[in-house]
Protein backbone atom coordinates (compact mmCIF):
# COMPACT_ATOMS: atom_id res chain seq x y z
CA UNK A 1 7.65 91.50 49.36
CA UNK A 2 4.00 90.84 49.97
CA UNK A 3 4.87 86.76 50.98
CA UNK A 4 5.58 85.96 54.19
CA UNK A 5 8.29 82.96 55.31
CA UNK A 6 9.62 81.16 52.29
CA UNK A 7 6.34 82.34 49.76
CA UNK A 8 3.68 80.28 50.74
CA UNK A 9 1.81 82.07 53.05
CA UNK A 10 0.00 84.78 50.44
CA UNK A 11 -3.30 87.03 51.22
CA UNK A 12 -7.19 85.40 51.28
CA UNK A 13 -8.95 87.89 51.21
CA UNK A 14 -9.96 92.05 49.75
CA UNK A 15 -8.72 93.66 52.49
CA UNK A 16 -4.84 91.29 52.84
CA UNK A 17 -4.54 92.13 49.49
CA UNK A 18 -5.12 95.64 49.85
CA UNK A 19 -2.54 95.98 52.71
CA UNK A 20 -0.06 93.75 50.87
CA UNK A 21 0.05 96.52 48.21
CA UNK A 22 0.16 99.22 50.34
CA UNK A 23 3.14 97.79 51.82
CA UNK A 24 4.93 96.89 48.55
CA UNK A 25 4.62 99.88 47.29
CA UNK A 26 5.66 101.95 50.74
CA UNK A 27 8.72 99.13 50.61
CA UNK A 28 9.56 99.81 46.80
CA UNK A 29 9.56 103.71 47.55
CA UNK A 30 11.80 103.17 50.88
CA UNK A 31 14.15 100.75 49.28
CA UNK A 32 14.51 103.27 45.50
CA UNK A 33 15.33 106.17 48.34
CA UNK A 34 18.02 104.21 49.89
CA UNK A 35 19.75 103.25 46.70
CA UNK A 36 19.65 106.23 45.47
CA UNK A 37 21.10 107.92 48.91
CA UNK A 38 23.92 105.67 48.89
CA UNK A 39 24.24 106.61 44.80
CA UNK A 40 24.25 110.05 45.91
CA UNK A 41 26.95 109.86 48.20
CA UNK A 42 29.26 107.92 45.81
CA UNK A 43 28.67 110.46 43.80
CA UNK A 44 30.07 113.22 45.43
CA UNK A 45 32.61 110.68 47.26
CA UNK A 46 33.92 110.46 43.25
CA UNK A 47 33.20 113.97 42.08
CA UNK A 48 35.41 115.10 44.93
CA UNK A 49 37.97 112.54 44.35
CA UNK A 50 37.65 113.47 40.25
CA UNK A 51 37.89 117.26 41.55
CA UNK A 52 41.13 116.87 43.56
CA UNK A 53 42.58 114.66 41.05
CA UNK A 54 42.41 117.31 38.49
CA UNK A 55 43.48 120.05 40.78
CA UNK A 56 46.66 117.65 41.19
CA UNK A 57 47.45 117.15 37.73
CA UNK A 58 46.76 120.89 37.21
CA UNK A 59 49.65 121.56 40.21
CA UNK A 60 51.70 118.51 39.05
CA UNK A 61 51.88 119.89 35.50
CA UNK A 62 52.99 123.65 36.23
CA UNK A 63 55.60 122.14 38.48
CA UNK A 64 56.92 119.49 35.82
CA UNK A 65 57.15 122.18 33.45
CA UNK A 66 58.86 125.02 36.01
CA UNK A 67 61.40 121.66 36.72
CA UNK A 68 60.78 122.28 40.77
CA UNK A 69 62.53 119.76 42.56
CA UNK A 70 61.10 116.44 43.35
CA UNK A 71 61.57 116.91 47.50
CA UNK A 72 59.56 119.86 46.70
CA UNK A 73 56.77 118.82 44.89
CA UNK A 74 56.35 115.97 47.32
CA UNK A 75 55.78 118.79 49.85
CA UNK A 76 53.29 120.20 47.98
CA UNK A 77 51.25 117.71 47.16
CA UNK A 78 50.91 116.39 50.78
CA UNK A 79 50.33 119.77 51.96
CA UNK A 80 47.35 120.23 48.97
CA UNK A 81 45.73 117.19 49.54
CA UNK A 82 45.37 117.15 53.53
CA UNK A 83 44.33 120.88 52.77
CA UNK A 84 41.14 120.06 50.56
CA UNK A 85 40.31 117.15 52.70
CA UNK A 86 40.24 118.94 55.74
CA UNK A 87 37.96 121.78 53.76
CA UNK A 88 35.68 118.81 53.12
CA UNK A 89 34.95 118.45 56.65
CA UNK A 90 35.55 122.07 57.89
CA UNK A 91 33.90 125.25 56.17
CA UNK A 92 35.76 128.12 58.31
CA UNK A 93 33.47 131.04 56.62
CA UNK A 94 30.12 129.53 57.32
CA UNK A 95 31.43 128.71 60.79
CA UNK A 96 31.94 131.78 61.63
CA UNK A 97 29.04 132.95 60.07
CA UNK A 98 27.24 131.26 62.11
CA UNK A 99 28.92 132.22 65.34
CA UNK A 100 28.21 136.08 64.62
CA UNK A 101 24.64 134.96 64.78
CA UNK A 102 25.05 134.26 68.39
CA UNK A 103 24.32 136.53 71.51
CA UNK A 104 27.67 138.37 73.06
CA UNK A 105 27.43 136.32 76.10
CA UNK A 106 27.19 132.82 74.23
CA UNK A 107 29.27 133.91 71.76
CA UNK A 108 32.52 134.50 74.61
CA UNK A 109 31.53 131.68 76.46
CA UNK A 110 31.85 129.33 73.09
CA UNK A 111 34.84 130.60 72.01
CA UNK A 112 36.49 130.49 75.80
CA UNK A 113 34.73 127.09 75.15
CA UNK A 114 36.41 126.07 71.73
CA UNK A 115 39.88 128.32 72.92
CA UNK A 116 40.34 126.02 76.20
CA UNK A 117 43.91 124.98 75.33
CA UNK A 118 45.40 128.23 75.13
CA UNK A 119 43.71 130.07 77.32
CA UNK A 120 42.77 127.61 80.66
CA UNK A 121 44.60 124.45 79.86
CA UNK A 122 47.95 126.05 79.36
CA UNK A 123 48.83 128.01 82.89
CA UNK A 124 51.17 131.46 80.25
CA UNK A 125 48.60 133.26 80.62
CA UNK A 126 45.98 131.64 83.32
CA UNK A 127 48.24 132.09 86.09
CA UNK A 128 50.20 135.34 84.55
CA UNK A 129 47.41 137.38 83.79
CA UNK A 130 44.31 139.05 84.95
CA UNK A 131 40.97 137.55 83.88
CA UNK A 132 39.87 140.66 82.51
CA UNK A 133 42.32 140.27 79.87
CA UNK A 134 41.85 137.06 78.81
CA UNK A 135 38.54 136.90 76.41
CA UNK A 136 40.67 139.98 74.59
CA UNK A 137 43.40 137.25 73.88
CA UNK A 138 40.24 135.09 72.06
CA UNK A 139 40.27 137.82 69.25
CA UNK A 140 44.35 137.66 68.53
CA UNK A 141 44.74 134.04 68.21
CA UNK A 142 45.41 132.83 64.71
CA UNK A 143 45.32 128.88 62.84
CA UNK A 144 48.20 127.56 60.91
CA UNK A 145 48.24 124.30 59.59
CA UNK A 146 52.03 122.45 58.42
CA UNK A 147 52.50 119.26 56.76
CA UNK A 148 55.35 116.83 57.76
CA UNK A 149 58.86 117.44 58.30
CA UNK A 150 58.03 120.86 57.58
CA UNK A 151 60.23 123.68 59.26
CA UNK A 152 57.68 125.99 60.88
CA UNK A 153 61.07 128.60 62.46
CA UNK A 154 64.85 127.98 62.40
CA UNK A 155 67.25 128.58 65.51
CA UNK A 156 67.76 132.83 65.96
CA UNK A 157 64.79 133.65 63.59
CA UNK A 158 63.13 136.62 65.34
CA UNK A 159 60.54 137.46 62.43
CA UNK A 160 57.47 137.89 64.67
CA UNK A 161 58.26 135.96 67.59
CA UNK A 162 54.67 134.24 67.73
CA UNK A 163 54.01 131.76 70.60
CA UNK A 164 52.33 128.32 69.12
CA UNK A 165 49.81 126.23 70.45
CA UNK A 166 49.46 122.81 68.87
CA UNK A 167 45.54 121.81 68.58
CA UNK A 168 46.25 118.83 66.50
CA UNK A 169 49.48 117.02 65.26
CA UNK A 170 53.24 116.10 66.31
CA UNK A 171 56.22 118.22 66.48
CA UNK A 172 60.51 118.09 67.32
CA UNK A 173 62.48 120.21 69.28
CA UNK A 174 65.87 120.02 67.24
CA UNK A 175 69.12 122.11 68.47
CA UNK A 176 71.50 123.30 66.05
CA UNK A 177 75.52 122.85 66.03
CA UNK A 178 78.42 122.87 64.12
CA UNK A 179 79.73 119.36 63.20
CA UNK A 180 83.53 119.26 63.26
CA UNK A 181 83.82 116.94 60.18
CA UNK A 182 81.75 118.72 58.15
CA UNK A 183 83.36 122.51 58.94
CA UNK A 184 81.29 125.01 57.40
CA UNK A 185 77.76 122.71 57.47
CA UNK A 186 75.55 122.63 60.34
CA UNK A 187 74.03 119.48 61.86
CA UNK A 188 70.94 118.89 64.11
CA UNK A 189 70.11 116.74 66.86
CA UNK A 190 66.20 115.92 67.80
CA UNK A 191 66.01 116.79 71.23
CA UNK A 192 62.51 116.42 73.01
CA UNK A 193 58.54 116.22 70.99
CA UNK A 194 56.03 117.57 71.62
CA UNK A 195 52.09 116.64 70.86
CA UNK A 196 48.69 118.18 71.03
CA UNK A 197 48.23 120.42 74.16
CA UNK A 198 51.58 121.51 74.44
CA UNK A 199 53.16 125.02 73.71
CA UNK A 200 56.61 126.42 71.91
CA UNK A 201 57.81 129.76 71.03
CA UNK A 202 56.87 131.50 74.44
CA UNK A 203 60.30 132.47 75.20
CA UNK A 204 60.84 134.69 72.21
CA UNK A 205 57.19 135.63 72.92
CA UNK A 206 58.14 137.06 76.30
CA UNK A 207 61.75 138.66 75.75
CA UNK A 208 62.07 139.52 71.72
CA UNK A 209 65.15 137.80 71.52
CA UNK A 210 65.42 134.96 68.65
CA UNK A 211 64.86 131.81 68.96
CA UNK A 212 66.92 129.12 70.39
CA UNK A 213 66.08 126.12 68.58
CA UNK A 214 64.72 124.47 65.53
CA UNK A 215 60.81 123.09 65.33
CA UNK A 216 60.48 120.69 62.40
CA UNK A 217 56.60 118.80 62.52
CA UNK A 218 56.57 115.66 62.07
CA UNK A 219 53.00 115.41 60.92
CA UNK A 220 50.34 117.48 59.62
CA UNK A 221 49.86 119.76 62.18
CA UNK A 222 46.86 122.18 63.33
CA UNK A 223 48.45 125.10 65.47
CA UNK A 224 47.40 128.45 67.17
CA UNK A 225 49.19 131.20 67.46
CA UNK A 226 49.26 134.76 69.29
CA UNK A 227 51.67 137.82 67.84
CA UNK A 228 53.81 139.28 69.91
CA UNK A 229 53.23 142.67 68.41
CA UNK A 230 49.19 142.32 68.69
CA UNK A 231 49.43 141.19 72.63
CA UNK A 232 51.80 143.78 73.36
CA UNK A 233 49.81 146.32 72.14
CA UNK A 234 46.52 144.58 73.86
CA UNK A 235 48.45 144.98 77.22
CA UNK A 236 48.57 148.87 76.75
CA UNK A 237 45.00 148.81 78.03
CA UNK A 238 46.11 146.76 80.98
CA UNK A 239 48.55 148.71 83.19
CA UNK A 240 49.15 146.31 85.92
CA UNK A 241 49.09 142.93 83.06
CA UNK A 242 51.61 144.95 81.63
CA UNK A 243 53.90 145.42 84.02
CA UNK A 244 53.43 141.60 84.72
CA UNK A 245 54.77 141.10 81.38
CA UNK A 246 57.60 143.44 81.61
CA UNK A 247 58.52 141.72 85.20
CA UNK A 248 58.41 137.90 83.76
CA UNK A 249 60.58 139.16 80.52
CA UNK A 250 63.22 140.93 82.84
CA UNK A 251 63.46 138.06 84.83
CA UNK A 252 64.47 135.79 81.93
CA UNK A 253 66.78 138.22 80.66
CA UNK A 254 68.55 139.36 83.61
CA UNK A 255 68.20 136.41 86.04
CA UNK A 256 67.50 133.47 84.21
CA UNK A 257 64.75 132.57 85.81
CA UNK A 258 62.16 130.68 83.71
CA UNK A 259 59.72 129.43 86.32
CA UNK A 260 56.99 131.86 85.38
CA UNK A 261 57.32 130.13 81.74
CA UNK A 262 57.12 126.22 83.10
CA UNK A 263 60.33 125.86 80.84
CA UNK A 264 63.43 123.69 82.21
CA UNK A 265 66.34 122.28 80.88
CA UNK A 266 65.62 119.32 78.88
CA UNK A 267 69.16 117.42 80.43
CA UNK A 268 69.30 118.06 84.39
CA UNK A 269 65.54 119.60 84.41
CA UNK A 270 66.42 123.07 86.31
CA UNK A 271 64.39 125.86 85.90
CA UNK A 272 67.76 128.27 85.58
CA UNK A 273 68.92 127.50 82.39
CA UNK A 274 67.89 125.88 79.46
CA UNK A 275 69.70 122.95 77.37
CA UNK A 276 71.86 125.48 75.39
CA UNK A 277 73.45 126.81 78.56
CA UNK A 278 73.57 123.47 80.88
CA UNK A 279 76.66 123.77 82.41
CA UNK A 280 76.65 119.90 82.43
CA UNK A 281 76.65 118.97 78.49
CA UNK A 282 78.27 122.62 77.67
CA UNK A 283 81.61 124.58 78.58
CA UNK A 284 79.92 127.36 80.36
CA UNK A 285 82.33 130.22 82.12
CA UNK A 286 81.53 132.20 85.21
CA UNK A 287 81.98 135.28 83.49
CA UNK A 288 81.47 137.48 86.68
CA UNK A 289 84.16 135.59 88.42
CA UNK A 290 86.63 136.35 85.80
CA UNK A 291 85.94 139.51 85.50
CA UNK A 292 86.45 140.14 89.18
CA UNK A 293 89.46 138.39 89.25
CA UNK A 294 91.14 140.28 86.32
CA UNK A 295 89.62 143.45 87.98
CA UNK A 296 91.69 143.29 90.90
CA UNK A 297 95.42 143.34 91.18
CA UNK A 298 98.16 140.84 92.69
CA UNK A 299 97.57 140.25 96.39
CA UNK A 300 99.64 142.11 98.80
CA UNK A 301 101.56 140.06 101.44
CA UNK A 302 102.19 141.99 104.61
CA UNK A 303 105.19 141.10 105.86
CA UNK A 304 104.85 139.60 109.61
CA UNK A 305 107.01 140.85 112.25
CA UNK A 306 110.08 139.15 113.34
CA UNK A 307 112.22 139.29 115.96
CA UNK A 308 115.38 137.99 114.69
CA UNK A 309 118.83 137.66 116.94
CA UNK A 310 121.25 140.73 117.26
CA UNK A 311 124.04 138.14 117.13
CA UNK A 312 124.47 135.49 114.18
CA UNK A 313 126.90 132.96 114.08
CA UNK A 314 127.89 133.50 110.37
CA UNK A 315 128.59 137.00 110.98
CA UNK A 316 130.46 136.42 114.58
CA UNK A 317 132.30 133.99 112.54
CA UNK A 318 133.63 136.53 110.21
CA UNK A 319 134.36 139.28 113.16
CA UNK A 320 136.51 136.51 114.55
CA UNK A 321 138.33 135.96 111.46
CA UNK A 322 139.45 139.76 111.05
CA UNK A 323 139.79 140.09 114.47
CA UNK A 324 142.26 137.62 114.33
CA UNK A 325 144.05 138.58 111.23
CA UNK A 326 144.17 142.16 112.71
CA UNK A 327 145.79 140.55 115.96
CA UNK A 328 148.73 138.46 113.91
CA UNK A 329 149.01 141.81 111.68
CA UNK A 330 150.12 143.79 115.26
CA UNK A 331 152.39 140.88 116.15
CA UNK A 332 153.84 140.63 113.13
CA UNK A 333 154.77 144.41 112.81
CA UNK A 334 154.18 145.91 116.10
CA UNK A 335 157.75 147.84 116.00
CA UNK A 336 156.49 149.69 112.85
CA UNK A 337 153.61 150.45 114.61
CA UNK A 338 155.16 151.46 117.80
CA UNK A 339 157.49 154.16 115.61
CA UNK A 340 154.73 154.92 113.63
CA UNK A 341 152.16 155.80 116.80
CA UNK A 342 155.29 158.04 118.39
CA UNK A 343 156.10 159.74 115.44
CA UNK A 344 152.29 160.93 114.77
CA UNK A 345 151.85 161.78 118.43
CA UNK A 346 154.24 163.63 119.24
CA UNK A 347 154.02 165.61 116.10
CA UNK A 348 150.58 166.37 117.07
CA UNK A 349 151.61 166.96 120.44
CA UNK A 350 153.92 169.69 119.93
CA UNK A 351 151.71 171.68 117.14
CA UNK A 352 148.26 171.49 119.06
CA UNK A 353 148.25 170.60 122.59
CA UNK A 354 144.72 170.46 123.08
CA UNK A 355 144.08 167.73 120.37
CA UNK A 356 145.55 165.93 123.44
CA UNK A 357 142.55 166.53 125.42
CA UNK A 358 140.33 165.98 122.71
CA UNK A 359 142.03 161.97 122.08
CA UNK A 360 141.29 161.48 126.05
CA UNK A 361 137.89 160.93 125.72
CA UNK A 362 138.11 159.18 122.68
CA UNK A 363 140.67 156.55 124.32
CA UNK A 364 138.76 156.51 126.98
CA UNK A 365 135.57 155.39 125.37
CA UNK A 366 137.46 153.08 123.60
CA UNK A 367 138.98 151.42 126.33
CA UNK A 368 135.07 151.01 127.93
CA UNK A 369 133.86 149.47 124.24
CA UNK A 370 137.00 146.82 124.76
CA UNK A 371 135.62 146.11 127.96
CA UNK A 372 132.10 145.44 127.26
CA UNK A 373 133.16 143.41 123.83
CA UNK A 374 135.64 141.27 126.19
CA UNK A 375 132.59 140.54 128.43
CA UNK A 376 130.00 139.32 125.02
CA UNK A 377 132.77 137.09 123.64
CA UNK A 378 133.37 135.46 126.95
CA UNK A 379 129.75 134.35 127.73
CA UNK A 380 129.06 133.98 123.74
CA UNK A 381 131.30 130.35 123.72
CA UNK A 382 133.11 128.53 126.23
CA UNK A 383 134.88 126.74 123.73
CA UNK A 384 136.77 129.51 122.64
CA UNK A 385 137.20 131.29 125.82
CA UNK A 386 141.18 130.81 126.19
CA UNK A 387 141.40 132.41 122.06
CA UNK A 388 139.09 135.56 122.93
CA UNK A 389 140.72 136.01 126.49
CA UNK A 390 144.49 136.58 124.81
CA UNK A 391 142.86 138.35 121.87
CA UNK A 392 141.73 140.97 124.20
CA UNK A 393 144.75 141.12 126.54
CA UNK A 394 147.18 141.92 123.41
CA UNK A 395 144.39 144.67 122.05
CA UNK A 396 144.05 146.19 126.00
CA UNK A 397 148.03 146.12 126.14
CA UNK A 398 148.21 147.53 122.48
CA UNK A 399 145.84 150.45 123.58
CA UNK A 400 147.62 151.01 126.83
CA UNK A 401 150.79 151.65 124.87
CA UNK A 402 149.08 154.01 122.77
CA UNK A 403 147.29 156.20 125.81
CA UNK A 404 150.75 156.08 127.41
CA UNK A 405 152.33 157.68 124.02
CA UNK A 406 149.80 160.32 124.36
CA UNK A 407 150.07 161.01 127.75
């Protein structure tokens, strides 16, 4: 220590020496401190280790002897160990010791400070709410830690409906459904993750209602939270933050509008549903259509109007036919007729003479209704004019012979 190069060089004189010592004994003194620093720290470095070690056997042993499962105690003892090695580095009582010691004014600002995430990063409650009310939120907000592939809420849990901040650590989004194969067991499927700086949980937050999917974290994770409950009941004190609140949670509920949220669906990204109701992936009804459409009854048809013909062929047809049946039926037995028609006349005649003058009319009439039907049928079809024309000149020449009878 007191050479200098390779131990050749060495002090002359009194005063060399003298500062040679000095120096070796400064260096010895310097050198003993170091070594026993770094003994020191391996020291507690082992004591620690030797400390959790027998915490672990301590845990290990009640569990062997309780027979917990082995998935279990896995779970366990990661969630132990990253929880005394984060207490290593992180002493949450003298912290806030510490922080109490501080003026009101640096006090808010450190916390608004150390509370960023939430309460500026993240626009809930930035761009939501008032600014009065957000150093109360600093107060209300809570830290959780989770270890891996731990379930921190299941799909429809509505225990206390906290919204979750994650500070540190990974999580999935996982949606539950029922697999056809397996009947009565429910699968999942790992939809989106998430990572520090992002938020979960705010729609049960907002409306109350349970939850809609399943968060599983797939490390260990550091997470803030806010209570429902405790917000509410912060935003009594805040009329018109209040009624903010109210207005964003009626808006979900009743319009499904999630804009005010940032949430979207995680398939076609619109901001009026979310992935459980996408109308693309999911059979989703228009249930105001169908109930309108059951609500009202069969459609009426108004009938439009129509002018139809006075005159069809089908039924001309058939007048033809009987009138020409009727015709060979006075041929055929026209002197029956003729003795009937003078018998019944002149019976009539002699009892009541003025049936007589009643029949005129009648006849007469008749004979006019002959007249005009002779004129239809003639312009109706020149085909058959020659058949109509002796039709009506043996039905004028049988009425003739009756009006004569009478008279």
């Amino acid at each position: 220590m007191i050479t200098v190069g390779y131990g050749d060089i060495n002090p002359q004189n009194n005063i060399e020496i003298v500062i040679c010592s000095i120096a070796m004994m400064i260096a010895c003194g310097v050198f003993a401190y170091a070594v026993n620093s770094v003994g020191t720290i391996f020291q507690e470095f082992f004591a620690f280790e030797k400390e959790l070690k027998y915490n672990m056997n301590v845990i290990n042993t009640f569990m062997a002897n309780k027979k917990i499962s082995r998935k279990l105690q896995e779970q366990i003892q990661q969630y132990l160990d990253y929880y005394w090695r984060e207490q290593l580095t992180k002493n949450s009582d003298l912290e806030q010791k510490i922080i109490n010691q501080l003026s009101d004014n640096l006090k808010e600002q450190l916390l608004m400070e150390a509370n960023k995430q939430i309460l500026i990063n993240t626009p809930i409650f930035k761009t939501n709410f008032s600014e009065n009310i957000i150093p109360r939120i600093i107060p209300l907000i809570k830290e959780l830690h989770y270890t891996p592939n731990e379930k921190i809420f299941d799909h429809s849990d509505i225990i206390d409906n906290q919204i979750y901040f994650i500070e540190k650590g990974k999580v999935e989004i996982c949606i539950n459904y029922r697999n056809p194969c397996l009947r009565k067991e429910k699968a999942q499927t790992k939809m989106y993750q998430l990572t520090s700086g992002d938020n979960f949980g705010e729609l049960g937050f907002f409306t109350g209602l349970g939850r809609n999917f399943t968060i599983i974290t797939q490390s260990f994770c550091s997470l803030l939270t806010i209570k429902r409950a405790d917000f509410i009941q912060l935003l009594q004190e805040f009329p018109e933050d209040y009624e903010k609140f109210c207005y964003i949670r009626d808006m979900i509920l009743y319009q499904n509008d999630y804009q005010k949220l940032g949430l979207k669906c995680f398939c076609c990204l619109k901001q009026n549903h979310l992935i459980d109701q996408c109308p693309i992936i999911h059979y989703i009804p228009n249930k105001f259509k169908t109930i309108y459409n059951e609500s009202i009854g069969a459609p009426q048809f108004h009938r439009q109007k129509c002018v139809r013909k006075n005159n069809k062929a089908q039924h001309k047809n058939k007048t033809r036919t009987i009138q020409d049946d009727a015709l060979n039926f006075v041929d055929d037995y026209e002197d029956i007729i003729d003795l009937y028609i003078k018998q019944n006349i002149n019976y009539d005649s002699d009892n009541d003479e003025e049936q007589s003058d009643d029949k005129l009319p009648y006849l007469t009439n008749e004979k006019e209704n002959l007249q005009e039907k002779k004129v239809k049928n003639t312009v109706y079809s020149g085909k058959k004019q020659n058949k109509n024309e002796i039709y009506n000149k043996k039905l004028t020449n049988y009425y003739f012979k009756l009006i004569k009878v009478v008279f």
